[in-house]
PDB file of N, CA and C in Angstrom:
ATOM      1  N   UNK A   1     174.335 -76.025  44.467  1.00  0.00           N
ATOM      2  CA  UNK A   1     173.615 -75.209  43.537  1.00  0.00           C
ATOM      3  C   UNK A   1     173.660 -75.876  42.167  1.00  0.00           C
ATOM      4  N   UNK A   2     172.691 -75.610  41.225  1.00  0.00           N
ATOM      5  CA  UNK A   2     172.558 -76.516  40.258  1.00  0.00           C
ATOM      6  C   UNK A   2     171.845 -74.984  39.127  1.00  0.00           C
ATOM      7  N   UNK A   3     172.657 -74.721  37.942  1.00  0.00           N
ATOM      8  CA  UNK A   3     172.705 -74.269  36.953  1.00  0.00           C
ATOM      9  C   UNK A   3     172.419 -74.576  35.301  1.00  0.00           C
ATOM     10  N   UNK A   4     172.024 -74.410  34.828  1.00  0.00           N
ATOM     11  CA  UNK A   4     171.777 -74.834  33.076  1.00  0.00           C
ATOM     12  C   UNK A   4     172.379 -73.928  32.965  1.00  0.00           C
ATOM     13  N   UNK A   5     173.349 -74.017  31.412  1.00  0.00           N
ATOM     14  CA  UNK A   5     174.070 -72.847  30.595  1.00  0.00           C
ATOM     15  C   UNK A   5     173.520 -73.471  29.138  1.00  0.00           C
ATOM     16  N   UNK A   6     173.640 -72.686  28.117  1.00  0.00           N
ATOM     17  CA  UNK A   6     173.439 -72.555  26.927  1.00  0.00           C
ATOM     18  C   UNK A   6     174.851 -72.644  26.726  1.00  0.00           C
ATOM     19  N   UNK A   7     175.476 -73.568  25.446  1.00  0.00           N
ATOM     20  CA  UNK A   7     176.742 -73.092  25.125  1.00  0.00           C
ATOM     21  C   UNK A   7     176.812 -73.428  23.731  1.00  0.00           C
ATOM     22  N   UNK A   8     177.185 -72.389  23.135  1.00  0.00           N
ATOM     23  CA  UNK A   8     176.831 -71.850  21.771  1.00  0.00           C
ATOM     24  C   UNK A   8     177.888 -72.619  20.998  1.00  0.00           C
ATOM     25  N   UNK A   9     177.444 -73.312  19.504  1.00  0.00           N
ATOM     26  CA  UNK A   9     178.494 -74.158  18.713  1.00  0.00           C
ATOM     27  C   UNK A   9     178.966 -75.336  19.059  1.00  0.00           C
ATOM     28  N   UNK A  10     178.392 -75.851  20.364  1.00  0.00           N
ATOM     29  CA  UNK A  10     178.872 -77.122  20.761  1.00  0.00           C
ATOM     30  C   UNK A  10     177.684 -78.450  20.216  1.00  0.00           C
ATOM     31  N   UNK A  11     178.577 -79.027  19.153  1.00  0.00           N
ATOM     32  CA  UNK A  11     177.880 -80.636  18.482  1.00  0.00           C
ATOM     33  C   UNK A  11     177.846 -81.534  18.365  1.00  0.00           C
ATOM     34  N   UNK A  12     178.782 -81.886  19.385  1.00  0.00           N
ATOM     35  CA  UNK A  12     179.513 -83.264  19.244  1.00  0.00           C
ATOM     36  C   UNK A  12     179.805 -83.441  20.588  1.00  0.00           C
ATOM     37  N   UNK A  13     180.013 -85.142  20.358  1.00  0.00           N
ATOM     38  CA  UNK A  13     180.415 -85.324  21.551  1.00  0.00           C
ATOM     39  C   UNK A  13     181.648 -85.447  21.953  1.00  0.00           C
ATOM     40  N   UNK A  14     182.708 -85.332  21.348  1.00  0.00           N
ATOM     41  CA  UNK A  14     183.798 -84.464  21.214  1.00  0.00           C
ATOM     42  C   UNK A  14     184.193 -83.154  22.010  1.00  0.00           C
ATOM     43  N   UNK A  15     183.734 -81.953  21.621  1.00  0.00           N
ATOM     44  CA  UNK A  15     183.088 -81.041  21.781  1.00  0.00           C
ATOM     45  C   UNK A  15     183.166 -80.898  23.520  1.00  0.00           C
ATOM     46  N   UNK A  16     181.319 -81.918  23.711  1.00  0.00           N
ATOM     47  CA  UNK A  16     181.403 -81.639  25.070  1.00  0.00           C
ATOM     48  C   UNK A  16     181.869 -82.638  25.721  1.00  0.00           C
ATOM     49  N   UNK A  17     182.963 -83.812  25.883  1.00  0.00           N
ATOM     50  CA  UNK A  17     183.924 -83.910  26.649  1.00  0.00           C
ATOM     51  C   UNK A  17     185.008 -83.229  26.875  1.00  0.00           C
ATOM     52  N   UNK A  18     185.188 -82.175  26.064  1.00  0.00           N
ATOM     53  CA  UNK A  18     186.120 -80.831  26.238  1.00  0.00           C
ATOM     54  C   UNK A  18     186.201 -80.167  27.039  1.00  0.00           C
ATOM     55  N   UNK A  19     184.393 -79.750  26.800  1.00  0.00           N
ATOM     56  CA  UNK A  19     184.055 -78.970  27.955  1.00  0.00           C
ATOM     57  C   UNK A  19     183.797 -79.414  29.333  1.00  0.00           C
ATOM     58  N   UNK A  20     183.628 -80.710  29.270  1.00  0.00           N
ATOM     59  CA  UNK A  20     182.980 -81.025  30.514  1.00  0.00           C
ATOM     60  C   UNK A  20     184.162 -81.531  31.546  1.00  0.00           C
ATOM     61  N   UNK A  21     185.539 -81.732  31.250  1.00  0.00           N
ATOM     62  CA  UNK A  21     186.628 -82.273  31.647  1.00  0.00           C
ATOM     63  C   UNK A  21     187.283 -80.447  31.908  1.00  0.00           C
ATOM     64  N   UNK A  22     187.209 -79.469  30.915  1.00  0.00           N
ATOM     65  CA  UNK A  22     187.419 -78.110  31.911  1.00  0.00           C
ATOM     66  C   UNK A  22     186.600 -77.511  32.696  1.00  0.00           C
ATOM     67  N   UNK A  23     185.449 -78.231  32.842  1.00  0.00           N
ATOM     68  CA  UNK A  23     184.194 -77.395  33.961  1.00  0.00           C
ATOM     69  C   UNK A  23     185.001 -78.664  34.881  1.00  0.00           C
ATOM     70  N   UNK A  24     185.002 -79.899  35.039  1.00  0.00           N
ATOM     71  CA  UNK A  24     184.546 -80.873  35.871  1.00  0.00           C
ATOM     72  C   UNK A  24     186.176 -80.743  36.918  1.00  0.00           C
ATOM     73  N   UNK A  25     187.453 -80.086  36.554  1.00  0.00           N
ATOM     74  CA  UNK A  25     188.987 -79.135  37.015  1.00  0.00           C
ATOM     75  C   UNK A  25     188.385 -78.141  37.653  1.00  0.00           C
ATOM     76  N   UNK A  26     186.936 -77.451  37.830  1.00  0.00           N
ATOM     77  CA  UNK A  26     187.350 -76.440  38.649  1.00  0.00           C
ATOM     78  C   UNK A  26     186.575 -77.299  40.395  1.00  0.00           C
ATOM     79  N   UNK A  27     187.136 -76.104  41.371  1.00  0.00           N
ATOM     80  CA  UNK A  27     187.213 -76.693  42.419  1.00  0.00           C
ATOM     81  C   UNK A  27     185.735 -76.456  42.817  1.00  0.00           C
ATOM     82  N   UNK A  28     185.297 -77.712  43.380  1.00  0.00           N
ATOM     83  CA  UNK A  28     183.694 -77.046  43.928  1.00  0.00           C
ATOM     84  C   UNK A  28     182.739 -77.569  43.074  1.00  0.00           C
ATOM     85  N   UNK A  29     182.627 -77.898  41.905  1.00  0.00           N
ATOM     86  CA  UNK A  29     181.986 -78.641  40.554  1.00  0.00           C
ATOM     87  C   UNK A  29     181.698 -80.018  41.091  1.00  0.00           C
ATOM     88  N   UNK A  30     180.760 -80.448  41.360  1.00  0.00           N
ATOM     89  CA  UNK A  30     180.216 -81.881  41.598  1.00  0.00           C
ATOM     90  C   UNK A  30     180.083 -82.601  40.357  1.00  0.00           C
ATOM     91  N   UNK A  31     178.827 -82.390  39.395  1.00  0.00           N
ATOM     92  CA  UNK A  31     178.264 -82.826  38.444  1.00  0.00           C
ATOM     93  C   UNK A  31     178.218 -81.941  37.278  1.00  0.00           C
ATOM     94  N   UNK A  32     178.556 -82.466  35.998  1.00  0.00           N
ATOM     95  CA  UNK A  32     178.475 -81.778  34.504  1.00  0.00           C
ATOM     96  C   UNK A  32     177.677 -82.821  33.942  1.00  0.00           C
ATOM     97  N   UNK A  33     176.809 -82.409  33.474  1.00  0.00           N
ATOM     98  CA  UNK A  33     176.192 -83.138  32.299  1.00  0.00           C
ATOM     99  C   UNK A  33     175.364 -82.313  30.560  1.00  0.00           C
ATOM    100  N   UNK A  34     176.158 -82.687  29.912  1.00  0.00           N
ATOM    101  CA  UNK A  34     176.120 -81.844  28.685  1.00  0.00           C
ATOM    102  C   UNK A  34     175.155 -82.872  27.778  1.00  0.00           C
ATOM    103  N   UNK A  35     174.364 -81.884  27.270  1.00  0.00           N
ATOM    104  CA  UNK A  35     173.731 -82.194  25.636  1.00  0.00           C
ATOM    105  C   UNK A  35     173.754 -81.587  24.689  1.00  0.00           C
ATOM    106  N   UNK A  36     174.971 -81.959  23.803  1.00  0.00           N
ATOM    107  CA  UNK A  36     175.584 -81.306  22.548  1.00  0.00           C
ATOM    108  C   UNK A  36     174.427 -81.197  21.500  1.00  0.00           C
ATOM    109  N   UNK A  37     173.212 -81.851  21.409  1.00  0.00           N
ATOM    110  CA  UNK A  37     172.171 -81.783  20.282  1.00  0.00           C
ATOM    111  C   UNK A  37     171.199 -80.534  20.853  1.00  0.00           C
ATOM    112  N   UNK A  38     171.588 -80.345  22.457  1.00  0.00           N
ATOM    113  CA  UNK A  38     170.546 -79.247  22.841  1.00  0.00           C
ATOM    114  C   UNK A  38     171.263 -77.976  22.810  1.00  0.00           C
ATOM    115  N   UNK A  39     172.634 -78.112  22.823  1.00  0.00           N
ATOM    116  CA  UNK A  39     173.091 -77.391  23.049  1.00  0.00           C
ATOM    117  C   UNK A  39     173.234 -76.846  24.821  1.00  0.00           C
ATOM    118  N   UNK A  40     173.031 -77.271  25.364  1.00  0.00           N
ATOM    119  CA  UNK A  40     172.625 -77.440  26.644  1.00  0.00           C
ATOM    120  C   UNK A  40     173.389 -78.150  27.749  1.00  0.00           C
ATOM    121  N   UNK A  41     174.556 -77.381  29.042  1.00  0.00           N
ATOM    122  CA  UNK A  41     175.029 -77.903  29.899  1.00  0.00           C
ATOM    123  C   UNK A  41     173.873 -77.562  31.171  1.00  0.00           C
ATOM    124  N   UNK A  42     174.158 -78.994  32.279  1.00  0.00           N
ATOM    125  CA  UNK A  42     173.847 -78.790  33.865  1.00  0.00           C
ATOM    126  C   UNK A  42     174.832 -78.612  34.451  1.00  0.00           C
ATOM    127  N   UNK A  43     175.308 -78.337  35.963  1.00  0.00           N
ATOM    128  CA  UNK A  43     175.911 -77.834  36.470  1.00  0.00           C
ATOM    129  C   UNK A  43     175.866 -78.013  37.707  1.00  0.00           C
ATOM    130  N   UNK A  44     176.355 -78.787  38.693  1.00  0.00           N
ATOM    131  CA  UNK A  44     176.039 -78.652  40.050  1.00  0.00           C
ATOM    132  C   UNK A  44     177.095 -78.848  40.365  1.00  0.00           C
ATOM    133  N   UNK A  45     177.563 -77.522  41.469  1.00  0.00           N
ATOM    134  CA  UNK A  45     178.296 -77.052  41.967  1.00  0.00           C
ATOM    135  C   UNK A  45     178.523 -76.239  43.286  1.00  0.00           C
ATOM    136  N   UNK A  46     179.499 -76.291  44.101  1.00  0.00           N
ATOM    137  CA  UNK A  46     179.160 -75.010  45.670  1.00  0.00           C
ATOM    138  C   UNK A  46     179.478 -74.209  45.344  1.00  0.00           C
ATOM    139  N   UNK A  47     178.442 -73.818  45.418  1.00  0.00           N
ATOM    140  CA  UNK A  47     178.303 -71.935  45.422  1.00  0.00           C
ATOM    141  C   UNK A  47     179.548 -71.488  46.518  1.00  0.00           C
ATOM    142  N   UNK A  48     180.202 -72.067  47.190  1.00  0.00           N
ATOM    143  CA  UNK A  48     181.569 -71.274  48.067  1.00  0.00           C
ATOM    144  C   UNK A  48     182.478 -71.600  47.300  1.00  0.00           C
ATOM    145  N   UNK A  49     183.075 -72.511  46.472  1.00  0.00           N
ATOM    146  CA  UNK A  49     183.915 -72.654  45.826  1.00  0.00           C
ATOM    147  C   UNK A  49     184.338 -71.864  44.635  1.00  0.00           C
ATOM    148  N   UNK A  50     183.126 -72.193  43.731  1.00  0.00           N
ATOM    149  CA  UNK A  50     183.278 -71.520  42.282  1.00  0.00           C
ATOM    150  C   UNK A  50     181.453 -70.917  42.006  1.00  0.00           C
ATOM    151  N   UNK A  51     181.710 -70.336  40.828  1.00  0.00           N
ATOM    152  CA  UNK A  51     180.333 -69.788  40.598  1.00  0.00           C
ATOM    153  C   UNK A  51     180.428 -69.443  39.128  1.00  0.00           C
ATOM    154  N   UNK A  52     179.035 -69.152  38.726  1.00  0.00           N
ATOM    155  CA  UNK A  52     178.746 -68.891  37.045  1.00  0.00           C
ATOM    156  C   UNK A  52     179.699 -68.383  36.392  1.00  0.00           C
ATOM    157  N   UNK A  53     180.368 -67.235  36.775  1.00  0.00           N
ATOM    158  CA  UNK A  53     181.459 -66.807  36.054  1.00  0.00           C
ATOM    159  C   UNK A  53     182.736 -67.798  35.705  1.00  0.00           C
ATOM    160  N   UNK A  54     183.349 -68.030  36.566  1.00  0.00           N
ATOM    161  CA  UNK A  54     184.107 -69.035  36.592  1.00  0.00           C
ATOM    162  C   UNK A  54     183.735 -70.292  35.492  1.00  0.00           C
ATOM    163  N   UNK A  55     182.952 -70.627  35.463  1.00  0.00           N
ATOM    164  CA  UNK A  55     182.380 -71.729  34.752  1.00  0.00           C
ATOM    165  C   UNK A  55     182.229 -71.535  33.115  1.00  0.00           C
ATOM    166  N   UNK A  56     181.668 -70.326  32.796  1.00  0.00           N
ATOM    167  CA  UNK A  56     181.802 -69.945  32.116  1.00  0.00           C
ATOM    168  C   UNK A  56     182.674 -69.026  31.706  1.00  0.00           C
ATOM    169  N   UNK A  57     183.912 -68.810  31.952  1.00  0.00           N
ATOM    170  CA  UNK A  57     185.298 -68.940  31.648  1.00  0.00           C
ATOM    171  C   UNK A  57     185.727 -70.299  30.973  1.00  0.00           C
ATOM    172  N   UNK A  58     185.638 -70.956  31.714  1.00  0.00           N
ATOM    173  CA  UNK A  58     186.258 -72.350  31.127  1.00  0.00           C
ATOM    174  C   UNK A  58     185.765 -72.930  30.136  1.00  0.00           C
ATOM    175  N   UNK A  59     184.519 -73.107  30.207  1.00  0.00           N
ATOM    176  CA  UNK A  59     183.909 -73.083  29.015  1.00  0.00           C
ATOM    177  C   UNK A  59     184.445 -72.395  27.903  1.00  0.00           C
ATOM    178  N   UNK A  60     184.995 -70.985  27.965  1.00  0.00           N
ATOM    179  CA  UNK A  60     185.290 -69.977  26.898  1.00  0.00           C
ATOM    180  C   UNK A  60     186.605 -71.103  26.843  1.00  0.00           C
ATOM    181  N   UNK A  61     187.495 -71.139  27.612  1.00  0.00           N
ATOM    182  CA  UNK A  61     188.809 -71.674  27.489  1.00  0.00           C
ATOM    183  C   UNK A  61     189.200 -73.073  26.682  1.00  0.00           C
ATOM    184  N   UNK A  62     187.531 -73.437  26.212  1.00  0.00           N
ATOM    185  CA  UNK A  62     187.844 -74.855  25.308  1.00  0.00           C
ATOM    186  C   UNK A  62     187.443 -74.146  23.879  1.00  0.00           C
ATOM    187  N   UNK A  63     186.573 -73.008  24.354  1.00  0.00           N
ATOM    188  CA  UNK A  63     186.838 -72.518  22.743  1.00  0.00           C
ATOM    189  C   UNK A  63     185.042 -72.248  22.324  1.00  0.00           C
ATOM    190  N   UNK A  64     184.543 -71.913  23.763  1.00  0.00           N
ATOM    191  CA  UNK A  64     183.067 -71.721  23.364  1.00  0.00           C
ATOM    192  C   UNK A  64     182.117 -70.866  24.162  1.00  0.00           C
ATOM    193  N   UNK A  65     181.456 -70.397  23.718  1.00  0.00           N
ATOM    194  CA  UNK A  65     180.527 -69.208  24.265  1.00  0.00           C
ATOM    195  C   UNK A  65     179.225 -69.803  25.136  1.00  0.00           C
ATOM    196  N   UNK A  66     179.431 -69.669  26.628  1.00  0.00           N
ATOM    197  CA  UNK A  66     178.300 -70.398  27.528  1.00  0.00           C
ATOM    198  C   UNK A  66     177.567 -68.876  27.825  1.00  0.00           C
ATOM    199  N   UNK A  67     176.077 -69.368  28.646  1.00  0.00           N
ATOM    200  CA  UNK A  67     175.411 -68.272  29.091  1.00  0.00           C
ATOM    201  C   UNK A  67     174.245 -68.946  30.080  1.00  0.00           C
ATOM    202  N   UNK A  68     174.486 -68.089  31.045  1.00  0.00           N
ATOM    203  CA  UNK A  68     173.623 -69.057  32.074  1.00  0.00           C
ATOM    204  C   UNK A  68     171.808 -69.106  31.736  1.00  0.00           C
ATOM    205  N   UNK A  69     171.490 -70.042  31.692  1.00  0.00           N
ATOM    206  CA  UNK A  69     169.909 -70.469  31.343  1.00  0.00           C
ATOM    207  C   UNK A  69     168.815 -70.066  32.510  1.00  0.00           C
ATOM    208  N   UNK A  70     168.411 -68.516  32.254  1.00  0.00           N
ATOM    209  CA  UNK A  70     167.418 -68.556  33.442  1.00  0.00           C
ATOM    210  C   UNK A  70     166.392 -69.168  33.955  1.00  0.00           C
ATOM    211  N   UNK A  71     166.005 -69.623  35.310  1.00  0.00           N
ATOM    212  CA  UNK A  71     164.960 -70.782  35.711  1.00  0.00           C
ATOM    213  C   UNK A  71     163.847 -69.905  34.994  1.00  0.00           C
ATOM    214  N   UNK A  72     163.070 -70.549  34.450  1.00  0.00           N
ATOM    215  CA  UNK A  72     161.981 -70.718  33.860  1.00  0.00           C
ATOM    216  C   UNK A  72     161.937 -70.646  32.008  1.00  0.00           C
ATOM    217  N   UNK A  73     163.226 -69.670  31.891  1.00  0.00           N
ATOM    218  CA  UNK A  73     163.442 -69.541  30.593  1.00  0.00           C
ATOM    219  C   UNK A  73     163.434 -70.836  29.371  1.00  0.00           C
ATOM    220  N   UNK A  74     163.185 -70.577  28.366  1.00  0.00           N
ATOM    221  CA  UNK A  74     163.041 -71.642  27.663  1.00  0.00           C
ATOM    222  C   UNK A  74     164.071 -71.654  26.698  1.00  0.00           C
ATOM    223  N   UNK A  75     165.211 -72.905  26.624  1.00  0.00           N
ATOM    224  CA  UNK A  75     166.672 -72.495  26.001  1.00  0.00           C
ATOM    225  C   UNK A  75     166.168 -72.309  24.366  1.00  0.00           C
ATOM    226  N   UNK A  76     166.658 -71.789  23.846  1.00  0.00           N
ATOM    227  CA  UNK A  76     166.708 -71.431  22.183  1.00  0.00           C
ATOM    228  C   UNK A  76     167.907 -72.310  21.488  1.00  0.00           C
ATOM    229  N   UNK A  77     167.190 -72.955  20.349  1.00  0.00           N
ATOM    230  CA  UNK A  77     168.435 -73.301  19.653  1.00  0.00           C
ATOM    231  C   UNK A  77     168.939 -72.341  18.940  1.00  0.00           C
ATOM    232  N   UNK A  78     170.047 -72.569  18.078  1.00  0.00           N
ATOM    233  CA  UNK A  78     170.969 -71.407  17.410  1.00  0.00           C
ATOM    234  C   UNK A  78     169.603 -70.906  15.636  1.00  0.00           C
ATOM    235  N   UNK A  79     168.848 -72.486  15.503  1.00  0.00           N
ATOM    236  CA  UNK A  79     168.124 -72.482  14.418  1.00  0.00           C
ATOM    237  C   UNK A  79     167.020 -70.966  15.157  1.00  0.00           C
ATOM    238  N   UNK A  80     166.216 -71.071  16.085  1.00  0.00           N
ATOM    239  CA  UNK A  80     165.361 -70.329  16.509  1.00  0.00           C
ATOM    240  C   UNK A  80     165.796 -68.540  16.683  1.00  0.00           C
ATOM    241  N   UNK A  81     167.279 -68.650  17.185  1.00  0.00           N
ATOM    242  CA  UNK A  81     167.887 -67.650  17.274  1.00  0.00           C
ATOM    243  C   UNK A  81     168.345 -66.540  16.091  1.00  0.00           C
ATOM    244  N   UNK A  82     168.383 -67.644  15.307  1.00  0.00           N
ATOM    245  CA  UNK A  82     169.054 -67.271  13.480  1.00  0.00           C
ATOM    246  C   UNK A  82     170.429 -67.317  13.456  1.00  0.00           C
ATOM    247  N   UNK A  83     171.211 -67.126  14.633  1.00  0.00           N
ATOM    248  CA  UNK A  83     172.171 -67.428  14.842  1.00  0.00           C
ATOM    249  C   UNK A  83     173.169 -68.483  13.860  1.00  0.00           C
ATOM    250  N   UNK A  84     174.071 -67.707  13.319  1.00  0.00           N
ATOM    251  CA  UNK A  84     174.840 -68.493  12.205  1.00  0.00           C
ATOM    252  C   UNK A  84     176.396 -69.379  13.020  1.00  0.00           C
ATOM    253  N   UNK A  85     176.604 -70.724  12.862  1.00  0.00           N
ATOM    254  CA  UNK A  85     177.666 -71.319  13.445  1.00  0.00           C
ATOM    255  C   UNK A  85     178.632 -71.276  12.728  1.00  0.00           C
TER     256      UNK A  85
END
């Protein structure tokens, strides 16, 4: 299964080797690939192992707010959102 998350405040690439080294520990996680300028993680993972929640836990656990990106939805930056960092 293959997921996009939004994860809020992440800018660096710093940042998302943080995150992507506590998504890439859980069990079942194949592939992470993050874009800190989009704000924007992928995700492919077995759905028997782990799942969205989980993922986004860990995410929280480096210190950041993920949210899963619905298929078709179009991600928002924090500028579009008004959203203050």
């Amino acid at each position: 299964m293959k997921k996009t998350f939004r994860i809020t405040g992440i800018n660096s690439a710093v940042s998302a080797s943080v995150v992507e080294k506590n998504v890439r520990a859980l069990s079942g996680v194949r592939d992470v690939s993050i874009k800190p300028s989009a704000g924007t993680m992928r995700v492919s993972f077995n759905a028997e192992k782990t799942n969205e929640g989980e993922i986004i836990a860990s995410v929280a656990s480096a210190g950041f707010v993920a949210r899963v990106i619905e298929k078709g939805a179009r991600p928002q930056s924090d500028r579009e959102t008004g959203r203050m960092l």
